[in-house]
C-alpha atoms as a PDB file:
ATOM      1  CA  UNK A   1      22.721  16.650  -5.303  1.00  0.00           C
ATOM      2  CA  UNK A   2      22.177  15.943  -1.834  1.00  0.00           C
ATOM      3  CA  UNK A   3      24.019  12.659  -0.991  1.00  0.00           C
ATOM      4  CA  UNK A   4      22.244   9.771   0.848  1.00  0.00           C
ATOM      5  CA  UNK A   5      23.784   6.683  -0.162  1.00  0.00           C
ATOM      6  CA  UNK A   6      22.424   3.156   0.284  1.00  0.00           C
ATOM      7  CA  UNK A   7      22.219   1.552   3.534  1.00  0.00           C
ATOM      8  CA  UNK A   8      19.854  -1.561   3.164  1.00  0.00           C
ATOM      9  CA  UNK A   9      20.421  -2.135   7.156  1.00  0.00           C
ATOM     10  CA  UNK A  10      17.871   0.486   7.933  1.00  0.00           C
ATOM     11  CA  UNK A  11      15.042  -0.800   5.780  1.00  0.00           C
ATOM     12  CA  UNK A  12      13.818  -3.724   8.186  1.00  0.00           C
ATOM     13  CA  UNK A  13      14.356  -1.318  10.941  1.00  0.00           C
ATOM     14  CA  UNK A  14      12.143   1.670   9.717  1.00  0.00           C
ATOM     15  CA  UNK A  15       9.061  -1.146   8.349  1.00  0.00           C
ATOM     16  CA  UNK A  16       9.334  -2.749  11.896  1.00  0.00           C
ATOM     17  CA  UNK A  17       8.972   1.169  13.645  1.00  0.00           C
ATOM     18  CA  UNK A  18       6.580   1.020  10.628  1.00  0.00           C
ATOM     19  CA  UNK A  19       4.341  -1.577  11.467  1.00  0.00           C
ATOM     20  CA  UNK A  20       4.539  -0.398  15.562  1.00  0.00           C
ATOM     21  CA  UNK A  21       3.948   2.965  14.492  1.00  0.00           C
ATOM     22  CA  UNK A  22       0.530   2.045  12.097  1.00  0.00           C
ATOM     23  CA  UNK A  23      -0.915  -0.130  15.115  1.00  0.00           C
ATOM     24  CA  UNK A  24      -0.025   2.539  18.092  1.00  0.00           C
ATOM     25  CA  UNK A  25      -2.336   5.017  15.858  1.00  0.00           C
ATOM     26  CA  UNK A  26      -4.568   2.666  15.383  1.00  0.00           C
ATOM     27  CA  UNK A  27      -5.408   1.350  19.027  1.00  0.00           C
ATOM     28  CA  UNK A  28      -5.194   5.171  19.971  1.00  0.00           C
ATOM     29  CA  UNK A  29      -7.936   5.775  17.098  1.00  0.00           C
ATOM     30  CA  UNK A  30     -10.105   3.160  17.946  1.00  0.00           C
ATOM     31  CA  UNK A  31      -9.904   3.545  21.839  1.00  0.00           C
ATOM     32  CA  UNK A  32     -11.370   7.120  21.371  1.00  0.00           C
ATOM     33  CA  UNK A  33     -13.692   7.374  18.994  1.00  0.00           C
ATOM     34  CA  UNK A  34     -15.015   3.991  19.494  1.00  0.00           C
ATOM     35  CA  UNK A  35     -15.580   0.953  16.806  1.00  0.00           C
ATOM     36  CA  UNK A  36     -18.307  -0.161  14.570  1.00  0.00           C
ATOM     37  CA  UNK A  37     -17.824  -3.455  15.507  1.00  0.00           C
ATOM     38  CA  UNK A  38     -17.430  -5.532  18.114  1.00  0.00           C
ATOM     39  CA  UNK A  39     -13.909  -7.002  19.593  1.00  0.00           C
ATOM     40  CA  UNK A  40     -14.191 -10.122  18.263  1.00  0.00           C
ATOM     41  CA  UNK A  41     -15.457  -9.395  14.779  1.00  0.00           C
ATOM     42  CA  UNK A  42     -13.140  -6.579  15.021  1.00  0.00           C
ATOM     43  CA  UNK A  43      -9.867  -9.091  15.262  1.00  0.00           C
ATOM     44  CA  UNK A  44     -11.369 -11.102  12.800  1.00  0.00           C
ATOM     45  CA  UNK A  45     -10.959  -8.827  10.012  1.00  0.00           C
ATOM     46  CA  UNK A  46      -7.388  -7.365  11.397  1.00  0.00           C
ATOM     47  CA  UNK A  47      -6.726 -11.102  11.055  1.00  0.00           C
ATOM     48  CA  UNK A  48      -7.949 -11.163   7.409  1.00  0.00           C
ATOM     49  CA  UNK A  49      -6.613  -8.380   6.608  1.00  0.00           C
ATOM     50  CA  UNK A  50      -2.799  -9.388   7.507  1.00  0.00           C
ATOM     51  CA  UNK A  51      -2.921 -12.808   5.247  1.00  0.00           C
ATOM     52  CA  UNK A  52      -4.627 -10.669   2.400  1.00  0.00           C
ATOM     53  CA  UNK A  53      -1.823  -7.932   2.932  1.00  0.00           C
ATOM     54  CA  UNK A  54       0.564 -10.723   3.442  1.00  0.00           C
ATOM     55  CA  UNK A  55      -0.547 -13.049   0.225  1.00  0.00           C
ATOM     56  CA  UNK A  56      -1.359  -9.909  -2.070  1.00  0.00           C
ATOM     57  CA  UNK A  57       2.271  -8.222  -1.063  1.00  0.00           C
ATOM     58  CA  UNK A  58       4.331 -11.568  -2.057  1.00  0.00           C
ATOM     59  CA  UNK A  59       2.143 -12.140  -5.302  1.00  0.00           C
ATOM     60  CA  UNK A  60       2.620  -8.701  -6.992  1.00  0.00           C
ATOM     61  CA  UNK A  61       6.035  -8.631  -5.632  1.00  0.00           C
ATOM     62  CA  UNK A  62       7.330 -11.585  -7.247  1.00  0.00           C
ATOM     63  CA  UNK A  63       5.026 -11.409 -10.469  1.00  0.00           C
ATOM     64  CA  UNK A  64       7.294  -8.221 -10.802  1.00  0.00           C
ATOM     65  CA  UNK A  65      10.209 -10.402 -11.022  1.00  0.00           C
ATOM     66  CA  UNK A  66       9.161 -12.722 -13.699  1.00  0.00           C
ATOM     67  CA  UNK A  67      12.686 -12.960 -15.566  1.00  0.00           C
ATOM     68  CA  UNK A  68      13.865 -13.347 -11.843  1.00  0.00           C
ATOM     69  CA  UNK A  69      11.392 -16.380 -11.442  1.00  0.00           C
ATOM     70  CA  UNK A  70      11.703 -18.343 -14.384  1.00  0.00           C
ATOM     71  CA  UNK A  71      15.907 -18.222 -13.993  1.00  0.00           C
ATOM     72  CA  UNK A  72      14.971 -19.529  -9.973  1.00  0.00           C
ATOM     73  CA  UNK A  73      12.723 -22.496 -11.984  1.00  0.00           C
ATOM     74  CA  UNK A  74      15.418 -23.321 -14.044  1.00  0.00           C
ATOM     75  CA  UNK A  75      17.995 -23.559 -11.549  1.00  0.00           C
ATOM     76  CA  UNK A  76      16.314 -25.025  -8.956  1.00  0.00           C
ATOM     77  CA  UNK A  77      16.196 -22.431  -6.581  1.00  0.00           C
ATOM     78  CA  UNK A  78      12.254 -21.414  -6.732  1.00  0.00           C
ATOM     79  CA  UNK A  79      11.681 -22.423  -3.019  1.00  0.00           C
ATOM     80  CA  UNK A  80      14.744 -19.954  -1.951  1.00  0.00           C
ATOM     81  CA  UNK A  81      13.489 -16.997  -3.625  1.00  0.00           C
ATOM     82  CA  UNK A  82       9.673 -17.778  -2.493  1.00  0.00           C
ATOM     83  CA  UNK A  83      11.120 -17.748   1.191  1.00  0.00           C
ATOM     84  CA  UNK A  84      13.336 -14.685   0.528  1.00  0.00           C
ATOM     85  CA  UNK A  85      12.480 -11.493   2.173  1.00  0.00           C
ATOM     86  CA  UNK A  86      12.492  -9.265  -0.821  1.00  0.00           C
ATOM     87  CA  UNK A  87       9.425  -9.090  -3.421  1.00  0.00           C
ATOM     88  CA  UNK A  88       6.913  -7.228  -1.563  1.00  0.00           C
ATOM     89  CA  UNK A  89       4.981  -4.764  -2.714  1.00  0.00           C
ATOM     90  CA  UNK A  90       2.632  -2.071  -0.465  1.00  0.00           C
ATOM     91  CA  UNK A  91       0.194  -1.978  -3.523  1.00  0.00           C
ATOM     92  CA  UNK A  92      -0.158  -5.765  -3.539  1.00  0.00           C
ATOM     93  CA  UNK A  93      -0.795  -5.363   0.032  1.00  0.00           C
ATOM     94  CA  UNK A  94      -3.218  -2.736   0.068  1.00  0.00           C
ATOM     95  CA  UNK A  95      -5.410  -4.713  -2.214  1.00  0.00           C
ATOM     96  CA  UNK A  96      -4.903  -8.210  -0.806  1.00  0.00           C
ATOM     97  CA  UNK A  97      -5.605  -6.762   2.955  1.00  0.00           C
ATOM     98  CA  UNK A  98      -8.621  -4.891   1.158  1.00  0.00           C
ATOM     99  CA  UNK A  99     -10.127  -8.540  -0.495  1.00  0.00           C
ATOM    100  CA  UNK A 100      -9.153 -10.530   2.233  1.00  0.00           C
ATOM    101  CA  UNK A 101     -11.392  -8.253   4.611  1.00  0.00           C
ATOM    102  CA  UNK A 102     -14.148  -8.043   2.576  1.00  0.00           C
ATOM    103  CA  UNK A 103     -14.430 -12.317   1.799  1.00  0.00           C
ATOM    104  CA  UNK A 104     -14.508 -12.707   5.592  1.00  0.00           C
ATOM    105  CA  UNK A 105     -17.006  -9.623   6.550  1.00  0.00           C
ATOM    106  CA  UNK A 106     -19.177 -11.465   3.699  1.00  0.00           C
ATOM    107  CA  UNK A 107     -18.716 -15.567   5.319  1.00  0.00           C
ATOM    108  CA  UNK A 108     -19.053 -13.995   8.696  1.00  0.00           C
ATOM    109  CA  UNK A 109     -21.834 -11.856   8.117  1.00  0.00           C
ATOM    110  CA  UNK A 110     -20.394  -8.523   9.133  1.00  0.00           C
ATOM    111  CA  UNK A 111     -21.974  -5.808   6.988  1.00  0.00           C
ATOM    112  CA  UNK A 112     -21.052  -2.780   8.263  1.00  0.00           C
ATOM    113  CA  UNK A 113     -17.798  -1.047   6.609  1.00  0.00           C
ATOM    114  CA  UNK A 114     -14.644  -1.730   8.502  1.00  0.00           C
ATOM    115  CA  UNK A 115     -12.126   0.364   7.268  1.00  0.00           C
ATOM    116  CA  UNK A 116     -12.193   3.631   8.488  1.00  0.00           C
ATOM    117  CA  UNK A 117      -9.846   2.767  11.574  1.00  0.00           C
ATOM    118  CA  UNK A 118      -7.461   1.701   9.011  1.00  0.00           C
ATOM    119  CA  UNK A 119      -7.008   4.964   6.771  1.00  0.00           C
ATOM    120  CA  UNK A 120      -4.420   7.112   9.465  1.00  0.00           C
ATOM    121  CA  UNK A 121      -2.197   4.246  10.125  1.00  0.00           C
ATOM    122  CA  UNK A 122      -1.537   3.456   7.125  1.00  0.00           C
ATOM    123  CA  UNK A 123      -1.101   6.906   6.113  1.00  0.00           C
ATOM    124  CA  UNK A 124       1.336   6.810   9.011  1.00  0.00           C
ATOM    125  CA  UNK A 125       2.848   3.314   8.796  1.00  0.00           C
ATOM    126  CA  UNK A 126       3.656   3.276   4.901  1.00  0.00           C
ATOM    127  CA  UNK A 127       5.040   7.271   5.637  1.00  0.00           C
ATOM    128  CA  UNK A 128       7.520   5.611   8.399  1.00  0.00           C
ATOM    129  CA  UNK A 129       8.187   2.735   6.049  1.00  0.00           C
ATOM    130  CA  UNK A 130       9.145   4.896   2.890  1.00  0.00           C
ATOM    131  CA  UNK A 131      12.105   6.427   5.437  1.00  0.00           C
ATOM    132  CA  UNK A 132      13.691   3.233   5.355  1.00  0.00           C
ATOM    133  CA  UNK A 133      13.079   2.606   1.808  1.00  0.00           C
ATOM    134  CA  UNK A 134      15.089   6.094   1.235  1.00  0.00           C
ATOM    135  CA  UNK A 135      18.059   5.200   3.274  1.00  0.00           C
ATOM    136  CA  UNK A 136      18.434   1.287   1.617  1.00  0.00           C
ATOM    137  CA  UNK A 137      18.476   3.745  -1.725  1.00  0.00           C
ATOM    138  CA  UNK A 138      19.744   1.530  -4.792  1.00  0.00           C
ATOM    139  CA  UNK A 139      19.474  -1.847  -2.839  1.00  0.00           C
ATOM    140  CA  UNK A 140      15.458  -1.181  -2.052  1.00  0.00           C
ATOM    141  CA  UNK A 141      14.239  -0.998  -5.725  1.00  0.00           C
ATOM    142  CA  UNK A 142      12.348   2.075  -5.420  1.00  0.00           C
ATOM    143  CA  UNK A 143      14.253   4.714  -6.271  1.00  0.00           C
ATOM    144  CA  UNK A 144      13.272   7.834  -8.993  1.00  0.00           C
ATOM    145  CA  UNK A 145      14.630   8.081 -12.386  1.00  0.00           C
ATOM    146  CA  UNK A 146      17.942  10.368 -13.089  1.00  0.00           C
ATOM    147  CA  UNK A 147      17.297  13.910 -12.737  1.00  0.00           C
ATOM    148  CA  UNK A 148      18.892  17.396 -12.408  1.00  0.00           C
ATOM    149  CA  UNK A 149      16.658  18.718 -10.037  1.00  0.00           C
ATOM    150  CA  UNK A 150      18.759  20.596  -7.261  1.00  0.00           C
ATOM    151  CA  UNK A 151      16.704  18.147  -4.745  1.00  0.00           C
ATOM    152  CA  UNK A 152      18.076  15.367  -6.268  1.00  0.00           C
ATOM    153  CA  UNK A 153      19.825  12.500  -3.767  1.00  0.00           C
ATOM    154  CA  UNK A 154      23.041  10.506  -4.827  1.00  0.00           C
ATOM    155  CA  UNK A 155      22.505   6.913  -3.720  1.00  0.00           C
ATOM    156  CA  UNK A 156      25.781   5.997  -4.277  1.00  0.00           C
ATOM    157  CA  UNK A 157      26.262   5.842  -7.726  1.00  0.00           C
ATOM    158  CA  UNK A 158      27.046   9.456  -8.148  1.00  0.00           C
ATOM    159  CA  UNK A 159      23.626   9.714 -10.144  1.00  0.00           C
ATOM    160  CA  UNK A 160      21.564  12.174  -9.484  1.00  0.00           C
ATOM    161  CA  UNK A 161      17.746  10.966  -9.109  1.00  0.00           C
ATOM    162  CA  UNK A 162      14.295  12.049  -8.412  1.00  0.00           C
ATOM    163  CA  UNK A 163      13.454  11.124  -4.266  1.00  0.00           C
ATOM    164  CA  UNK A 164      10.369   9.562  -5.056  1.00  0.00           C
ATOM    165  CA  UNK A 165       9.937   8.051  -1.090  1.00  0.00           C
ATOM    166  CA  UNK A 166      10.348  12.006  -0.105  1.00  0.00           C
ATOM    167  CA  UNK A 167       7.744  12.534  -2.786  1.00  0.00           C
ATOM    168  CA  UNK A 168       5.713   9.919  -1.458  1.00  0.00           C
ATOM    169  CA  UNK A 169       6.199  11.001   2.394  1.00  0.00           C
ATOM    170  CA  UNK A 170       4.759  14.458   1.870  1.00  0.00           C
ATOM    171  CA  UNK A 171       1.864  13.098  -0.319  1.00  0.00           C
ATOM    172  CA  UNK A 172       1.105  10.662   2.544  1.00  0.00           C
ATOM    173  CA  UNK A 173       0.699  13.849   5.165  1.00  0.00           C
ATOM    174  CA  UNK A 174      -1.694  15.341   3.102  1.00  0.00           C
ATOM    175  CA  UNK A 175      -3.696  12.035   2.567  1.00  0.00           C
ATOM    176  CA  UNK A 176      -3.420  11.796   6.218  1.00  0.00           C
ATOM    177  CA  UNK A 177      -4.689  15.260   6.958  1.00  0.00           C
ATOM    178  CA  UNK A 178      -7.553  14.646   4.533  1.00  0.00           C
ATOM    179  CA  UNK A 179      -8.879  11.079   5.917  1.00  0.00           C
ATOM    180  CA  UNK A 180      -8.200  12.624   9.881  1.00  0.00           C
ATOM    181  CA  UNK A 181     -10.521  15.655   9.362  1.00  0.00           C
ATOM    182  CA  UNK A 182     -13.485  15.688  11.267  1.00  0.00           C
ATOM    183  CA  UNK A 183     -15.613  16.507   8.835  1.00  0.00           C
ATOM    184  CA  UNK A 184     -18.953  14.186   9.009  1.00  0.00           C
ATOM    185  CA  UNK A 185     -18.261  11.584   6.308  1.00  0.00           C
ATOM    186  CA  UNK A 186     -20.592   8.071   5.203  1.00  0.00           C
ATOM    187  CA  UNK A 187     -18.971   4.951   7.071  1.00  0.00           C
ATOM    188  CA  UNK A 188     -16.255   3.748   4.629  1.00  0.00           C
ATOM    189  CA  UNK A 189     -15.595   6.918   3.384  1.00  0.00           C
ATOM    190  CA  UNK A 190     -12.445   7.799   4.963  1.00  0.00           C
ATOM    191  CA  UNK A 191     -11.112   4.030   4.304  1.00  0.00           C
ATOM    192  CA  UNK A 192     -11.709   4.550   0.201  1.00  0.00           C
ATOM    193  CA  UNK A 193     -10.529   8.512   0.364  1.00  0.00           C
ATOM    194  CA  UNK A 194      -7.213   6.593   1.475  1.00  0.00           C
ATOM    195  CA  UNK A 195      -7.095   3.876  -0.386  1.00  0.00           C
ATOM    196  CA  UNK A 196      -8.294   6.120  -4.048  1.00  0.00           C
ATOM    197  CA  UNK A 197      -6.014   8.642  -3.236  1.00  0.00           C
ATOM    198  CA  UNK A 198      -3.020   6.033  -3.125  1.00  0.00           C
ATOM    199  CA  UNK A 199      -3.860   4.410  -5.732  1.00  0.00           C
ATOM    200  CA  UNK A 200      -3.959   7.116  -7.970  1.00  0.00           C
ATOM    201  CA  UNK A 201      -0.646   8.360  -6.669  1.00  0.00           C
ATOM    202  CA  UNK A 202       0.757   5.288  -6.909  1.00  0.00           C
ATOM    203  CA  UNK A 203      -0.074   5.271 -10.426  1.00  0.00           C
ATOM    204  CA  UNK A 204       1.412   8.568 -11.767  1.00  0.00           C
ATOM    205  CA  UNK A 205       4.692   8.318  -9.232  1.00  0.00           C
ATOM    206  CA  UNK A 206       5.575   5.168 -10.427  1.00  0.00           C
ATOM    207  CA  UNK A 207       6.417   7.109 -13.665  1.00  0.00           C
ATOM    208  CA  UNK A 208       9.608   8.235 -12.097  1.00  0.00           C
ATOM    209  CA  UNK A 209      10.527   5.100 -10.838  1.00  0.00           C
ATOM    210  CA  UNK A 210      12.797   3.079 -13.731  1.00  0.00           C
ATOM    211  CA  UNK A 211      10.481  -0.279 -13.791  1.00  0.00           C
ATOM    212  CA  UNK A 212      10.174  -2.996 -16.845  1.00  0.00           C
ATOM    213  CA  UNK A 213       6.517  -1.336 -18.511  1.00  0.00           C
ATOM    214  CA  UNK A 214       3.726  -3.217 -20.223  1.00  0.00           C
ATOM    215  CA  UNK A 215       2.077  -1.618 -22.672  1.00  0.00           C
ATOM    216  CA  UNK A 216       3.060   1.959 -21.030  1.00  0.00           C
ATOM    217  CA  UNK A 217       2.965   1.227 -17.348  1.00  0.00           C
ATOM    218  CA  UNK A 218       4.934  -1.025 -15.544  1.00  0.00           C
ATOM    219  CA  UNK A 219       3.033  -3.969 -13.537  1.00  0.00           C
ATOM    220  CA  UNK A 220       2.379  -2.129 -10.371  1.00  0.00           C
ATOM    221  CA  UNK A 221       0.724   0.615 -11.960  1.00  0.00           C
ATOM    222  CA  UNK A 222      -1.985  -1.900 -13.747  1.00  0.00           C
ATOM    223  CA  UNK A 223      -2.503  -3.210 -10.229  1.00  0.00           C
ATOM    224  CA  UNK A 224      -3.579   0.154  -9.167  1.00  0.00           C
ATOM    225  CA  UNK A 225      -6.070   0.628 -12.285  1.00  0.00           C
ATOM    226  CA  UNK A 226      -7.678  -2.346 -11.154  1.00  0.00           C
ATOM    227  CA  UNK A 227      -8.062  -1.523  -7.787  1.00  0.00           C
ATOM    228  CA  UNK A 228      -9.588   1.542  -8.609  1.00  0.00           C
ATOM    229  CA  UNK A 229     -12.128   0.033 -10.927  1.00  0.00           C
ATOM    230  CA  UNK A 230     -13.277  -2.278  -8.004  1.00  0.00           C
ATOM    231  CA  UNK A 231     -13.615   0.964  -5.879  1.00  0.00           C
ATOM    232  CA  UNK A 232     -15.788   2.136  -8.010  1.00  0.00           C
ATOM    233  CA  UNK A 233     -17.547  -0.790  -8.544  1.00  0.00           C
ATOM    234  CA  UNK A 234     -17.752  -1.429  -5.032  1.00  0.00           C
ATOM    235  CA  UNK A 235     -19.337   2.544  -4.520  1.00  0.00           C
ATOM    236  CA  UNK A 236     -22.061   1.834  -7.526  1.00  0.00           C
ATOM    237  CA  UNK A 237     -23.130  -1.546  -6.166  1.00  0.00           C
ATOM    238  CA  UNK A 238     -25.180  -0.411  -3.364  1.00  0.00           C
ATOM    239  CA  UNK A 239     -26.718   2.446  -5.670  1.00  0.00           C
ATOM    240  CA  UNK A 240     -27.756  -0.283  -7.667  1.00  0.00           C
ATOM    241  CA  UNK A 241     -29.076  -2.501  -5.464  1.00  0.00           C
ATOM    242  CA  UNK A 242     -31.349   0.350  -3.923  1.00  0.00           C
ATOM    243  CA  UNK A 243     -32.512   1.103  -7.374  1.00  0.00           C
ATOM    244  CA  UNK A 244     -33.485  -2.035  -7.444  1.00  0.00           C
ATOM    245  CA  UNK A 245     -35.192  -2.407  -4.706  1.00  0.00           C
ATOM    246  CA  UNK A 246     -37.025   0.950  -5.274  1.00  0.00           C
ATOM    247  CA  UNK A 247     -38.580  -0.744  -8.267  1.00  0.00           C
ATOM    248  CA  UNK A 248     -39.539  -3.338  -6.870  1.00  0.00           C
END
């Protein structure tokens, strides 16, 4: 086993580098290669965005923690744990940023996809985050189920268990390398390549992780099914509506 320990002080220190990290990639990104839209409609959906992430992140995170909730109702002490720092989730976030951007593009009358500058750093930022998630080990929440894998870590607990934020880490490069090629690719492409991709990941690494299931999978995972069917919604839509018009 390779010891690691838990040190929860480094987990609001890696998500701020995080956060820095996501937005230095993406201001390089976007001062090279340009933007499809302009500066203000551009900080109008980073805006939207944020309070989606921000909103979606809290939601899933503390819908996780239903016997957690109901036992803050009962005591009283609802208002604490809304206003706690814990009970966020990068899924919720992912999908609440992602809805958030697209209700404002469709009250402001921005049609073009918007997402592309988005796909590296957060590759990038959720990479840097998942360091500190490591290193906070049992005290984080998302550490792997026990294994005997000689790559095991020991949080603490002398247990040996899967590193699912290593995991994670190295499936984020590759993501990264995939949405940074430079390959010509439809507006919105690279955006949904990332978001897919980590989805789907999410969904079969979070079999590893030892979360309360529903029917199979635990609550994060159904997230990501439904996120996925809106993706595809979201791709057939405009087929349709040009098959439509074609008719017509």
């Amino acid at each position: 086993m390779i010891p690691i320990g838990s040190h929860p002080v480094w987990h609001p220190v890696f998500e701020t580098l995080a956060y820095a990290a996501g937005y230095a990639v993406f201001r390089h990104f976007r001062e090279r290669q340009g933007d499809v839209v302009a500066e203000p409609q551009r900080w109008t959906v980073l805006a939207a965005a944020a309070v989606g992430a921000l909103l979606g992140s809290r939601l899933l995170g503390l819908a996780e923690q239903g016997p957690t909730i109901e036992a803050a109702w009962r005591s009283g002490h609802l208002m604490m744990l809304l206003l706690s720092p814990g009970g966020k989730t990068i899924v919720g976030g992912l999908l609440g940023g992602w809805l958030g951007v697209e209700i404002v593009k469709r009250f402001s009358g921005i049609h073009r996809r918007t997402g592309d500058l988005f796909a590296l750093p957060l590759c990038v930022g959720i990479a840097v985050g998942r360091i500190g998630c490591l290193l906070a080990g049992l005290a984080d929440d998302t550490f792997g189920k026990p294994t005997s894998l000689p790559w095991a870590v020991d949080l603490g607990d002398g247990i040996g268990r899967h590193p699912v934020q290593v995991y994670e880490i190295l499936f984020l490069i590759l993501l990264g390398l995939m949405v940074s090629t430079r390959a010509k690719l439809p507006e919105g492409a690279r955006f949904r390549i990332f978001l897919g991709g980590y989805l789907a990941w999410r969904l079969v690494i979070d079999f590893l992780k030892p979360q309360p299931l529903i029917d199979g999978m635990n609550l994060i995972q159904w997230s990501c099914v439904g996120g996925i069917l809106l993706l595809i919604l979201d791709e057939i839509r405009p087929w349709t509506e040009i098959h439509d018009t074609a008719k017509v």
